[in-house]
C-alpha atoms as a PDB file:
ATOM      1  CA  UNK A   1       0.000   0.000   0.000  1.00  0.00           C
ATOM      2  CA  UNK A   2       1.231   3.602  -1.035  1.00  0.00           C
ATOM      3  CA  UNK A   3       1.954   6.103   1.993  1.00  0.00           C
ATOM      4  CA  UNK A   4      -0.777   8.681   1.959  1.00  0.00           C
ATOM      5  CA  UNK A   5       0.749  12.327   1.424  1.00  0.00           C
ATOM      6  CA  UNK A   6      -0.635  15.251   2.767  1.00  0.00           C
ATOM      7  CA  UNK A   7      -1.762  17.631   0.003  1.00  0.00           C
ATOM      8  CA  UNK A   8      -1.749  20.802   1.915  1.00  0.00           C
ATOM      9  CA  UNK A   9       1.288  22.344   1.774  1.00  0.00           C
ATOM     10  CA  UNK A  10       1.903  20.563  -1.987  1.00  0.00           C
ATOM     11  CA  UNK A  11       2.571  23.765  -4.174  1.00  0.00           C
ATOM     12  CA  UNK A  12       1.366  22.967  -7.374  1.00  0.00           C
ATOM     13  CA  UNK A  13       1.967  24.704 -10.674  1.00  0.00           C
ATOM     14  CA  UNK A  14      -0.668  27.570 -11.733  1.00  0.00           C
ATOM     15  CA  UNK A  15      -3.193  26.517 -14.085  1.00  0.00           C
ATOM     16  CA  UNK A  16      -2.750  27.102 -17.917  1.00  0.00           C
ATOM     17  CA  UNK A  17      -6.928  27.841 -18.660  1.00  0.00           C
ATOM     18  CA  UNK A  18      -7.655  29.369 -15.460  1.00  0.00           C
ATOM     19  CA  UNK A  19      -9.497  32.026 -17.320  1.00  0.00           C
ATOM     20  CA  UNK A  20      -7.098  34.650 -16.744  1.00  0.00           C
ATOM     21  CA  UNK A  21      -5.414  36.312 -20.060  1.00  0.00           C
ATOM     22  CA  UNK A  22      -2.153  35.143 -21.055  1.00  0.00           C
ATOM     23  CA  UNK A  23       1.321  36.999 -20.018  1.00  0.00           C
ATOM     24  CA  UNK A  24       2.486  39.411 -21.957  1.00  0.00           C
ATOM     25  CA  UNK A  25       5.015  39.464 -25.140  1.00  0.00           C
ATOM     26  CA  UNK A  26       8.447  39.718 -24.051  1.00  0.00           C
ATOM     27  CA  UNK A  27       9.828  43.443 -25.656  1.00  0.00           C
ATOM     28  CA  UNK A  28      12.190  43.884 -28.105  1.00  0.00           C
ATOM     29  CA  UNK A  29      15.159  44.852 -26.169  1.00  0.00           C
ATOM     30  CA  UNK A  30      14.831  41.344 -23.848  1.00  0.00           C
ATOM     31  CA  UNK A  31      14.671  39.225 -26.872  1.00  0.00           C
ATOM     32  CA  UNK A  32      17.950  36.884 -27.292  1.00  0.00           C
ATOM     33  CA  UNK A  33      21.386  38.158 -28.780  1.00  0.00           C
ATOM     34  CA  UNK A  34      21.565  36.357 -32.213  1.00  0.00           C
ATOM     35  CA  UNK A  35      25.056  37.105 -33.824  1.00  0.00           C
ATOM     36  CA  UNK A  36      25.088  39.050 -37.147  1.00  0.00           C
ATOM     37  CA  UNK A  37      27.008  38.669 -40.260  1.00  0.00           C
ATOM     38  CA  UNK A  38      29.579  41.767 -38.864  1.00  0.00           C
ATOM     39  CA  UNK A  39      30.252  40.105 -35.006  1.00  0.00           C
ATOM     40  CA  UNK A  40      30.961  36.548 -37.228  1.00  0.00           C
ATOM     41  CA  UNK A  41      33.345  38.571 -39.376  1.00  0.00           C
ATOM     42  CA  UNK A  42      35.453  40.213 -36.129  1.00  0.00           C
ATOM     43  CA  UNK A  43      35.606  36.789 -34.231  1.00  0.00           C
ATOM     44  CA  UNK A  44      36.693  34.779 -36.933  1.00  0.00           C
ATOM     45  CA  UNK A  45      39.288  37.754 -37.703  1.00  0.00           C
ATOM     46  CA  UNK A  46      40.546  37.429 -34.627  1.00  0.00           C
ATOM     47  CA  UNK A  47      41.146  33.852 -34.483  1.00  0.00           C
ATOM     48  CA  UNK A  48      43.275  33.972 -37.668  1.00  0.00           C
ATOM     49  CA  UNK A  49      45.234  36.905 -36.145  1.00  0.00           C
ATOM     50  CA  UNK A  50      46.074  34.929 -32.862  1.00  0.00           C
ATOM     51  CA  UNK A  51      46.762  31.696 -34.850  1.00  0.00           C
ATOM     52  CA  UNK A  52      48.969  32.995 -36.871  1.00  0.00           C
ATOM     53  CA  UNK A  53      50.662  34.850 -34.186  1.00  0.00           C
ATOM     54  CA  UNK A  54      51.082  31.236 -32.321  1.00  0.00           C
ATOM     55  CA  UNK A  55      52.238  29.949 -35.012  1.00  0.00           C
ATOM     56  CA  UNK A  56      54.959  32.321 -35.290  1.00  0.00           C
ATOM     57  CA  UNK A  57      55.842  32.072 -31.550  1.00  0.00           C
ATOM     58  CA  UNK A  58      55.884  28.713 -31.509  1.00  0.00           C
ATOM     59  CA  UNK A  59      58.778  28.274 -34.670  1.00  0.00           C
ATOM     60  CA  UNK A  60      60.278  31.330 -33.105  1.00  0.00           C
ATOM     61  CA  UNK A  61      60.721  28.981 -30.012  1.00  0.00           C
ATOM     62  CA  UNK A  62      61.565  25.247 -31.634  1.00  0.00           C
ATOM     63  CA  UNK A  63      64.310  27.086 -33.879  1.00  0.00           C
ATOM     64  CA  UNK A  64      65.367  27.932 -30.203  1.00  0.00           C
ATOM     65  CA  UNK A  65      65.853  24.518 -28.861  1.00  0.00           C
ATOM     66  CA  UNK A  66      68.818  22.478 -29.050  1.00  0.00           C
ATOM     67  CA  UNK A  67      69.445  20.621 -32.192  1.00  0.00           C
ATOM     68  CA  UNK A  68      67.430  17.052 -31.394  1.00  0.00           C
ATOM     69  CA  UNK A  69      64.632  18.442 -30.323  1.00  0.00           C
ATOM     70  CA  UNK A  70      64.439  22.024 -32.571  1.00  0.00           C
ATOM     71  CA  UNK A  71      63.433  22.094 -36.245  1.00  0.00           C
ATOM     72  CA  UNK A  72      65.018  20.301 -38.525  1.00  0.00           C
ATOM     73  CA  UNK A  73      65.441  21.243 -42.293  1.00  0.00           C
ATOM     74  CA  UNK A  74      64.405  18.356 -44.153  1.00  0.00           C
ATOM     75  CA  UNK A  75      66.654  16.688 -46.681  1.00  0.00           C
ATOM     76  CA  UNK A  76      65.078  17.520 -50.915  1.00  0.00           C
ATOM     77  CA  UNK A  77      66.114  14.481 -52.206  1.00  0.00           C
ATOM     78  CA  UNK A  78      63.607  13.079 -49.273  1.00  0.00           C
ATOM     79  CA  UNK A  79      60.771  15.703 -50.356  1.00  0.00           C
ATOM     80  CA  UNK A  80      60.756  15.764 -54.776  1.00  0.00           C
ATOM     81  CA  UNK A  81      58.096  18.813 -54.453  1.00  0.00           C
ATOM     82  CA  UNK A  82      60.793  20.814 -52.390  1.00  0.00           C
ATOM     83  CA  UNK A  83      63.468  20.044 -55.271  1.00  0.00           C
ATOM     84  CA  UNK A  84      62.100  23.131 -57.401  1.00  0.00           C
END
């Protein structure tokens, strides 16, 4: 047998067709940010920039290290397209 609970302090949800009119539209100025064409263009512009820059830094900083762990040039007869 199921425990009987006691249903007066239950808060329950308010009903949906209670009669009373519906809440109103949310304004213009609360709606969601949605991202435009111009914020896409600056964010992905500034990934590039700061990948490129890491990139830099980082062969900047292996052409740094001693020679069996730094960059190494590789041989052309190893690589044909570097031959030209």
């Amino acid at each position: 047998m199921a425990p009987k609970q006691d249903s007066g302090n239950v808060k329950r949800p308010p009903k949906l067709f209670s009669g009373s009119p519906p809440p109103p539209p949310i304004p213009a100025a609360d709606a969601p940010w949605r991202p435009d064409w111009k914020w896409h263009a600056k964010v992905l512009g500034r990934i590039y920039v700061i990948l490129i820059l890491v990139y830099f830094a980082l062969t900047a900083l292996l052409s740094r290290l001693p020679p069996p762990y730094g960059l190494r040039q590789i041989p052309k007869d190893v690589t044909p397209w570097l031959k030209k």
